[in-house]
C-alpha atoms as a PDB file:
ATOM      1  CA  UNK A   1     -18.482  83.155  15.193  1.00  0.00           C
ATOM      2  CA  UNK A   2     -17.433  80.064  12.912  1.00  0.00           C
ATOM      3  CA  UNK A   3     -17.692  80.510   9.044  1.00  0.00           C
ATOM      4  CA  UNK A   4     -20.040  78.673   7.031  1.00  0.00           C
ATOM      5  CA  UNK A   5     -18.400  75.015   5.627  1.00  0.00           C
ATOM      6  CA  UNK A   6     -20.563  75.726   2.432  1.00  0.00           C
ATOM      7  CA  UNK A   7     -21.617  72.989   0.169  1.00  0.00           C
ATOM      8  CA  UNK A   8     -18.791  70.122   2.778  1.00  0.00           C
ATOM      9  CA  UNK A   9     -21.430  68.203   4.397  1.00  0.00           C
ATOM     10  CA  UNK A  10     -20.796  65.782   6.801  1.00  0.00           C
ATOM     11  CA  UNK A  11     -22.049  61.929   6.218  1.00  0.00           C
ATOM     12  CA  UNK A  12     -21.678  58.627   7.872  1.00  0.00           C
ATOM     13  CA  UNK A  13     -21.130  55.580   6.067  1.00  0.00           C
ATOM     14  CA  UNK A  14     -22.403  52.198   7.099  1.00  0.00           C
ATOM     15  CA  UNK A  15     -21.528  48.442   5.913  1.00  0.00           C
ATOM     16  CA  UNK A  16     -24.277  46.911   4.396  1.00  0.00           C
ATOM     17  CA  UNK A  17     -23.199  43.113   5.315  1.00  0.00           C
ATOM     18  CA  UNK A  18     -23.889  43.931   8.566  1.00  0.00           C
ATOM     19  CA  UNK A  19     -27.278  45.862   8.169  1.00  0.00           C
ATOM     20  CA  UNK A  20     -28.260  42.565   6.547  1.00  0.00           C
ATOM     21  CA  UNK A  21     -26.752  40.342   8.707  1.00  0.00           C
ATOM     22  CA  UNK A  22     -28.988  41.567  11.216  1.00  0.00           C
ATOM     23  CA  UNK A  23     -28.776  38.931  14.042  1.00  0.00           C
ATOM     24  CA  UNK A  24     -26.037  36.841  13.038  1.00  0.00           C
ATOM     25  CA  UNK A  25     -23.705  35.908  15.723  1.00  0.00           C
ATOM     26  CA  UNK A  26     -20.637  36.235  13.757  1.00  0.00           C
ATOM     27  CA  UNK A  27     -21.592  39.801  13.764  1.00  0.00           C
ATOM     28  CA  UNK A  28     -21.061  41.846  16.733  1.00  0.00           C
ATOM     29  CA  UNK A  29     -21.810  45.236  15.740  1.00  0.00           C
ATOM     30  CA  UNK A  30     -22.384  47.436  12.226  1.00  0.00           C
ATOM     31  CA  UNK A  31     -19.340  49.297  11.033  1.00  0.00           C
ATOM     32  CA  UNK A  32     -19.937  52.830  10.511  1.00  0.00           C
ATOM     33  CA  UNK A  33     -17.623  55.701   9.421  1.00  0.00           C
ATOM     34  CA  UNK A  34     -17.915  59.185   8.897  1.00  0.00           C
ATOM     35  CA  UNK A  35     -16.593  61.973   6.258  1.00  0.00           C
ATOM     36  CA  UNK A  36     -17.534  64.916   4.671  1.00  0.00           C
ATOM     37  CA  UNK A  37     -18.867  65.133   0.699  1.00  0.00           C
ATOM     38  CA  UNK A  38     -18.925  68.151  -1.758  1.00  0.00           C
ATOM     39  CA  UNK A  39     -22.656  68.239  -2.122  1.00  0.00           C
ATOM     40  CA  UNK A  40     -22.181  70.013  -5.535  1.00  0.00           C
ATOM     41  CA  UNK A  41     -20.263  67.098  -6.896  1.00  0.00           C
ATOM     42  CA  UNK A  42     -22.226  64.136  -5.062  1.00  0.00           C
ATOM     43  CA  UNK A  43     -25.736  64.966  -5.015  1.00  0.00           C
ATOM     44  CA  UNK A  44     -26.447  61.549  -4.839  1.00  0.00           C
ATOM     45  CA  UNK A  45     -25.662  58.828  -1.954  1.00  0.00           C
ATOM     46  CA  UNK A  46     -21.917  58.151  -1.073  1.00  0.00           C
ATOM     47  CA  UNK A  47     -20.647  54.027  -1.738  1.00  0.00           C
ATOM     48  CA  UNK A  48     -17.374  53.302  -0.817  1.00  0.00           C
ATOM     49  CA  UNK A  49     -15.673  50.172   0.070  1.00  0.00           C
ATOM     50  CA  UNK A  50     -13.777  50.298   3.277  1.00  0.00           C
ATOM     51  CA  UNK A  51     -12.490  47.606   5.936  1.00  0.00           C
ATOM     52  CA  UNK A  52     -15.319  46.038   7.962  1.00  0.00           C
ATOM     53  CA  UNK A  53     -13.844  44.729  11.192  1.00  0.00           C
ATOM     54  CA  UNK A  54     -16.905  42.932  12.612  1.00  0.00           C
ATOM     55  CA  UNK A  55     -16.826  41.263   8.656  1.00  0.00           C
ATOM     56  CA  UNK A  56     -12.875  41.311   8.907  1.00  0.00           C
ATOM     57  CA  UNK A  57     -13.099  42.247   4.701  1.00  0.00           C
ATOM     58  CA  UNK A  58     -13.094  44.834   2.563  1.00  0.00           C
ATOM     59  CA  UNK A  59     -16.933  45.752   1.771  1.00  0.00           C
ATOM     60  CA  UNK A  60     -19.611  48.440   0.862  1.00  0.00           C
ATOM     61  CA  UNK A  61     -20.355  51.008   2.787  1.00  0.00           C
ATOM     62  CA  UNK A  62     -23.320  53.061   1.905  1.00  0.00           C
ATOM     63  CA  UNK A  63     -24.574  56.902   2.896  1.00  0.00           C
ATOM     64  CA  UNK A  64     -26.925  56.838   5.700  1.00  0.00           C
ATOM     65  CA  UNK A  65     -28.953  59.341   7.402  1.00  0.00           C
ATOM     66  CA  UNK A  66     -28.349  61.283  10.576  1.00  0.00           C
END
């Protein structure tokens, strides 16, 4: 049986410009990524800034739920 992770949770991470894009056809998709947080140290939502490609920049990317 697999041990418990503890307080490592896992979280995805989602570019806003594209969430508010929406329908722009520049736009193809929403960039999304996913890594793990210390819940202890983080209680709060996860923002970093990594590469969009559908933006082709460097942007937001905030916590979302699964």
């Amino acid at each position: 049986m697999a041990k418990d992770k503890g307080v490592r949770i896992g979280v995805i991470l989602e570019c806003i410009s594209c969430v508010r894009k929406g329908t722009n056809k520049e736009s193809t998709g929403i960039s999304r990524y996913s890594t793990q947080k210390n819940s202890h140290n983080t209680p709060g939502q996860l923002e970093l800034r990594k590469f969009c490609r559908y933006c082709r920049k460097h942007t937001t990317h905030n916590e979302i739920k699964k």
